[in-house]
PDB file of N, CA and C in Angstrom:
ATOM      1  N   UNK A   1      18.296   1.454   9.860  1.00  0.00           N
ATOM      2  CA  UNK A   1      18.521   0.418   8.889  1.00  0.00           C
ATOM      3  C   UNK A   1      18.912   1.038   7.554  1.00  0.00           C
ATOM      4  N   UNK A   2      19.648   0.179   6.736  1.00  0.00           N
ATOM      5  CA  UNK A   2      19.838   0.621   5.067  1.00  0.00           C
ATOM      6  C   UNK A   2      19.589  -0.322   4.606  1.00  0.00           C
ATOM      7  N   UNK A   3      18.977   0.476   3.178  1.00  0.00           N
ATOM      8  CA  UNK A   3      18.507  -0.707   2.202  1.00  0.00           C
ATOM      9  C   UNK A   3      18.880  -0.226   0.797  1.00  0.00           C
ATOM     10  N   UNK A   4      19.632  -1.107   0.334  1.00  0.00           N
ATOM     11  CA  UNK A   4      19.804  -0.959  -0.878  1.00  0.00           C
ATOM     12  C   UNK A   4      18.821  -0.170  -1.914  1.00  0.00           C
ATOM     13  N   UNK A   5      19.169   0.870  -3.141  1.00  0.00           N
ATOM     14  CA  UNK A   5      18.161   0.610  -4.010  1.00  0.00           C
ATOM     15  C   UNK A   5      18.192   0.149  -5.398  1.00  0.00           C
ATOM     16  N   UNK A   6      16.812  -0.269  -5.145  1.00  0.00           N
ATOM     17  CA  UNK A   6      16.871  -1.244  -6.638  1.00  0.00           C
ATOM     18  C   UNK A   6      16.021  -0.272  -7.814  1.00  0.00           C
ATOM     19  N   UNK A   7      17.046   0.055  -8.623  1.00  0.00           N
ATOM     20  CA  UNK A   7      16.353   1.113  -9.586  1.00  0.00           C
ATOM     21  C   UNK A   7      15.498   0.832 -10.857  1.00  0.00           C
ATOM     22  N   UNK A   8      15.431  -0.433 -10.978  1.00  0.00           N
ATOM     23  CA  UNK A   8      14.691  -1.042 -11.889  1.00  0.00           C
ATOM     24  C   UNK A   8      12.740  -0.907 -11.430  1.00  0.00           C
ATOM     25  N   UNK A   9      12.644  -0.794 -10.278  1.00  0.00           N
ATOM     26  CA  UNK A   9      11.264  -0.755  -9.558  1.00  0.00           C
ATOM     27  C   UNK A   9      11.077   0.638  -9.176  1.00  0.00           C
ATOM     28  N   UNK A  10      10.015   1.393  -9.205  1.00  0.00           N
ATOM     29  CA  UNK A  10       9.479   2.416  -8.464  1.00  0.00           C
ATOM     30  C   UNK A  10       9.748   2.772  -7.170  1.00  0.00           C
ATOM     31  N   UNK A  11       9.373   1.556  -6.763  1.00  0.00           N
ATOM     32  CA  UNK A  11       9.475   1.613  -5.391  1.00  0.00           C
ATOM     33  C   UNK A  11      11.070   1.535  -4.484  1.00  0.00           C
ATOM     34  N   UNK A  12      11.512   2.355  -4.140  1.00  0.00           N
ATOM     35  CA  UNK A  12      12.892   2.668  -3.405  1.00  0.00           C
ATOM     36  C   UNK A  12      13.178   2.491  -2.167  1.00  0.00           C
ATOM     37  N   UNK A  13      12.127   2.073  -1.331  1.00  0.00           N
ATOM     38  CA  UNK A  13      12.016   2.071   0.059  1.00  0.00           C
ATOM     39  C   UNK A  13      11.318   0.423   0.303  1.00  0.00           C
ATOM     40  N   UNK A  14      11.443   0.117   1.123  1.00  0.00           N
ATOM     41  CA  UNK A  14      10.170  -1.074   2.108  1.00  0.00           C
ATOM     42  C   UNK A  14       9.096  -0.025   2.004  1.00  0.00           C
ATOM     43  N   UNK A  15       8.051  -1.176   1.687  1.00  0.00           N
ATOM     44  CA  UNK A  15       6.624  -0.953   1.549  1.00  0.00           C
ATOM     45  C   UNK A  15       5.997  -0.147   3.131  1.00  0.00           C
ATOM     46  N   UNK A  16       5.381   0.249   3.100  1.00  0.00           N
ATOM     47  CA  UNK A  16       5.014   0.809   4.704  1.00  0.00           C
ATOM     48  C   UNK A  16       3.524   0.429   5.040  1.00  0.00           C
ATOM     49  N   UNK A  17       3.033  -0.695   3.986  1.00  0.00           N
ATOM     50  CA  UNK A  17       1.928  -1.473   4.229  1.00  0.00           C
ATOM     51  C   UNK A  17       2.149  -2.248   2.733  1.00  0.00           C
ATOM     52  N   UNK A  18       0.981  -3.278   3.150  1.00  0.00           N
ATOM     53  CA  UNK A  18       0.982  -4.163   1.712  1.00  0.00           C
ATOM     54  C   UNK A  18      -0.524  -3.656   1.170  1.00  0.00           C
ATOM     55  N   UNK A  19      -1.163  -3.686   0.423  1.00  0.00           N
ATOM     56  CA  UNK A  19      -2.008  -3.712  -0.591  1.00  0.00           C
ATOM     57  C   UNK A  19      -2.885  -4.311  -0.950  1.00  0.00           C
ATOM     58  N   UNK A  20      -4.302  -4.242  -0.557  1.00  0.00           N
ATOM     59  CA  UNK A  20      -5.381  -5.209  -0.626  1.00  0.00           C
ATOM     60  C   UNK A  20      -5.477  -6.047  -2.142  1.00  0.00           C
ATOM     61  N   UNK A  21      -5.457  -7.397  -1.755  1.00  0.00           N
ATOM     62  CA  UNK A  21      -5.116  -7.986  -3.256  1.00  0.00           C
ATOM     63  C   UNK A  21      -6.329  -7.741  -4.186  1.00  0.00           C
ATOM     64  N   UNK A  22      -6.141  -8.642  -5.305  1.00  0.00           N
ATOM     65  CA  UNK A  22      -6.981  -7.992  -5.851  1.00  0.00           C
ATOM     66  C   UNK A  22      -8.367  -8.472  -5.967  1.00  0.00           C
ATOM     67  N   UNK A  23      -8.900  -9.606  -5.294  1.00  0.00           N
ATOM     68  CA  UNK A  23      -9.981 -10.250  -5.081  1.00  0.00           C
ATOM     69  C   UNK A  23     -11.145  -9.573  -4.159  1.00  0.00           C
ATOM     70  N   UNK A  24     -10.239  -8.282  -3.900  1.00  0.00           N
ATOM     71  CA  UNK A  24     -11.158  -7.048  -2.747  1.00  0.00           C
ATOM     72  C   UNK A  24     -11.497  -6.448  -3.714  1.00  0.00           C
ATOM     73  N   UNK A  25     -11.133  -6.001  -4.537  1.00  0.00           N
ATOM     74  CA  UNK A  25     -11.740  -5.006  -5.768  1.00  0.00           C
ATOM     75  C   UNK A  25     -12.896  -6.041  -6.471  1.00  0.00           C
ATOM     76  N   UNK A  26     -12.713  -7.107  -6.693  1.00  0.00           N
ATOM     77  CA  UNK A  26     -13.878  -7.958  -7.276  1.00  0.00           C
ATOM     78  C   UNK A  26     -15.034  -8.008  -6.234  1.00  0.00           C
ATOM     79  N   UNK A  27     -14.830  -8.835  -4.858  1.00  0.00           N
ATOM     80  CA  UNK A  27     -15.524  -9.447  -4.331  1.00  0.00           C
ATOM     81  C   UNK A  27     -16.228  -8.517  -3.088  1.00  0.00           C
ATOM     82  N   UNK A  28     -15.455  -7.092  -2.931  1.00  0.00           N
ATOM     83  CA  UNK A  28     -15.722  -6.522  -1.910  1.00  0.00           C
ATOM     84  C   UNK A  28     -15.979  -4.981  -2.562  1.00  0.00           C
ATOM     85  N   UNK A  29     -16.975  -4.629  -4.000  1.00  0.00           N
ATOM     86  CA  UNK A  29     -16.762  -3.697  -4.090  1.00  0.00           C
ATOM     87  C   UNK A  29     -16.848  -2.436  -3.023  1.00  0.00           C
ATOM     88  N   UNK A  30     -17.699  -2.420  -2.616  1.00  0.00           N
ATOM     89  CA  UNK A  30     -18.373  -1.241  -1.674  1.00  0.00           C
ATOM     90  C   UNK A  30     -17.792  -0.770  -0.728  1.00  0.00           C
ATOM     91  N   UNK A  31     -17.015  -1.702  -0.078  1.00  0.00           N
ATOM     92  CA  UNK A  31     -15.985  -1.127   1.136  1.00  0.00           C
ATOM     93  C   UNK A  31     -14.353  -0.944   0.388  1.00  0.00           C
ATOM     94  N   UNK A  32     -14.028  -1.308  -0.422  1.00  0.00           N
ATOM     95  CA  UNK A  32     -13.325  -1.459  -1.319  1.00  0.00           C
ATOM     96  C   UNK A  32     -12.993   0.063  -2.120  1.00  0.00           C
ATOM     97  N   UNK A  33     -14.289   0.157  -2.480  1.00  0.00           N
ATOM     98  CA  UNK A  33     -14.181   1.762  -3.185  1.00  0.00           C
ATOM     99  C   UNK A  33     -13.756   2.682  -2.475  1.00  0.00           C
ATOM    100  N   UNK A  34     -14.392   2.546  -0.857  1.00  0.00           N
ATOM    101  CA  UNK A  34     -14.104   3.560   0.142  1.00  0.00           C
ATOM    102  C   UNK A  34     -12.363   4.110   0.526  1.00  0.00           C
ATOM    103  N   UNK A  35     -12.039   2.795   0.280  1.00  0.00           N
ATOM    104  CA  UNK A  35     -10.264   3.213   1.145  1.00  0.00           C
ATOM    105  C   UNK A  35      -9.516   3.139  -0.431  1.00  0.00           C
ATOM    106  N   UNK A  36     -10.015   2.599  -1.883  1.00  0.00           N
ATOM    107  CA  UNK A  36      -9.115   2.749  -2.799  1.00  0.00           C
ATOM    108  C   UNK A  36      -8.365   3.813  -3.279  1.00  0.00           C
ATOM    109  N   UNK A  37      -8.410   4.862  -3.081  1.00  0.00           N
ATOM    110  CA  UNK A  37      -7.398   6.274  -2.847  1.00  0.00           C
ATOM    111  C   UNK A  37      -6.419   6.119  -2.008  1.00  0.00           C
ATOM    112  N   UNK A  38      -6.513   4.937  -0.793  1.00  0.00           N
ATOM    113  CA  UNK A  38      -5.334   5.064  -0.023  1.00  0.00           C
ATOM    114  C   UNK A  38      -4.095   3.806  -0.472  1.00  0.00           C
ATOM    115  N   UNK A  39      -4.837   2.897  -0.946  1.00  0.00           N
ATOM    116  CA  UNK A  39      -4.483   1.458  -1.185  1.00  0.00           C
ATOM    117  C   UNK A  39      -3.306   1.527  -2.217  1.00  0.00           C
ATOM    118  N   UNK A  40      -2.247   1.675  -1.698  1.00  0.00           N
ATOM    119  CA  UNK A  40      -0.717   2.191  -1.923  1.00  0.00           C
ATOM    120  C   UNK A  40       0.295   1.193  -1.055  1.00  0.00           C
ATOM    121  N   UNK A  41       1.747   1.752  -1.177  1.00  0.00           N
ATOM    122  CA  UNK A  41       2.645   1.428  -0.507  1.00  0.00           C
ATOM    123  C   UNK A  41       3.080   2.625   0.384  1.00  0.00           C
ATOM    124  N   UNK A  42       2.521   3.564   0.088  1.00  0.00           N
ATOM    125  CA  UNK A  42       3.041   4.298   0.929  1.00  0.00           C
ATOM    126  C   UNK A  42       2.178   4.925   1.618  1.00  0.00           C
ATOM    127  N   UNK A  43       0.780   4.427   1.847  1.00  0.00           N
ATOM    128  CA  UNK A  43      -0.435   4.883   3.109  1.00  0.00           C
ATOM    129  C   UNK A  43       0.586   4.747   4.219  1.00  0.00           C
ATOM    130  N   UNK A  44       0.214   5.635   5.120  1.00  0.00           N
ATOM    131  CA  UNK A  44       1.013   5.106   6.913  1.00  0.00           C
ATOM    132  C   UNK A  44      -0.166   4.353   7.616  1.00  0.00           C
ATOM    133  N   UNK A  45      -0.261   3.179   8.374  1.00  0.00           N
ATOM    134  CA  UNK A  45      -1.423   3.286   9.202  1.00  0.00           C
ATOM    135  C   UNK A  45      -1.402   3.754  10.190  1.00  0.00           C
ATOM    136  N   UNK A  46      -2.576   3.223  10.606  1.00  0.00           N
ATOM    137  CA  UNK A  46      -3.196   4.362  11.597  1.00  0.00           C
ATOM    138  C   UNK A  46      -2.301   4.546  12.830  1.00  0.00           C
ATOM    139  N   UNK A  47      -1.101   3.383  13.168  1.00  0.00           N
ATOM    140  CA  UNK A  47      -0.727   3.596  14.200  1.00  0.00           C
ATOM    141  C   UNK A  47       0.763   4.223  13.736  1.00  0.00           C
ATOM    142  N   UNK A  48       1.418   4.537  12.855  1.00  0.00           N
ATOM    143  CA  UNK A  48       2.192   5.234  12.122  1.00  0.00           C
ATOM    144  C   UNK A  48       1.881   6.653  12.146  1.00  0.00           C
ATOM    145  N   UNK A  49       0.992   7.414  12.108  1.00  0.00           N
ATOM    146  CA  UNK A  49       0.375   8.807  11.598  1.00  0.00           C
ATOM    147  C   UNK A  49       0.619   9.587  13.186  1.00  0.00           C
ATOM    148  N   UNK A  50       1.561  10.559  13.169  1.00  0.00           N
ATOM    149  CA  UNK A  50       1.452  11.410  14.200  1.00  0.00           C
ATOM    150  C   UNK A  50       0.615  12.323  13.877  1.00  0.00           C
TER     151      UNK A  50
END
């Protein structure tokens, strides 16, 4: 596939996950804290990762 880029945004590619909104950081601290280092656009999941 090609995708245009849009140089006005950071982001240059499709997302390769979406991003826990932000009502997980309020309402879910504790499990929340655990994966927030990964909580990006560009984590792979788990079924992505060779």
């Amino acid at each position: 596939m090609n995708f245009w880029t849009d140089n006005s945004v950071q982001q240059t590619r499709p997302p390769v996950r979406w991003v826990y909104p932000s009502v997980e950081q309020i309402y879910n601290k504790e499990n929340y804290s655990a994966v927030s280092a990964k909580d990006n656009l560009t984590t792979k999941l788990f079924w992505d990762v060779k």
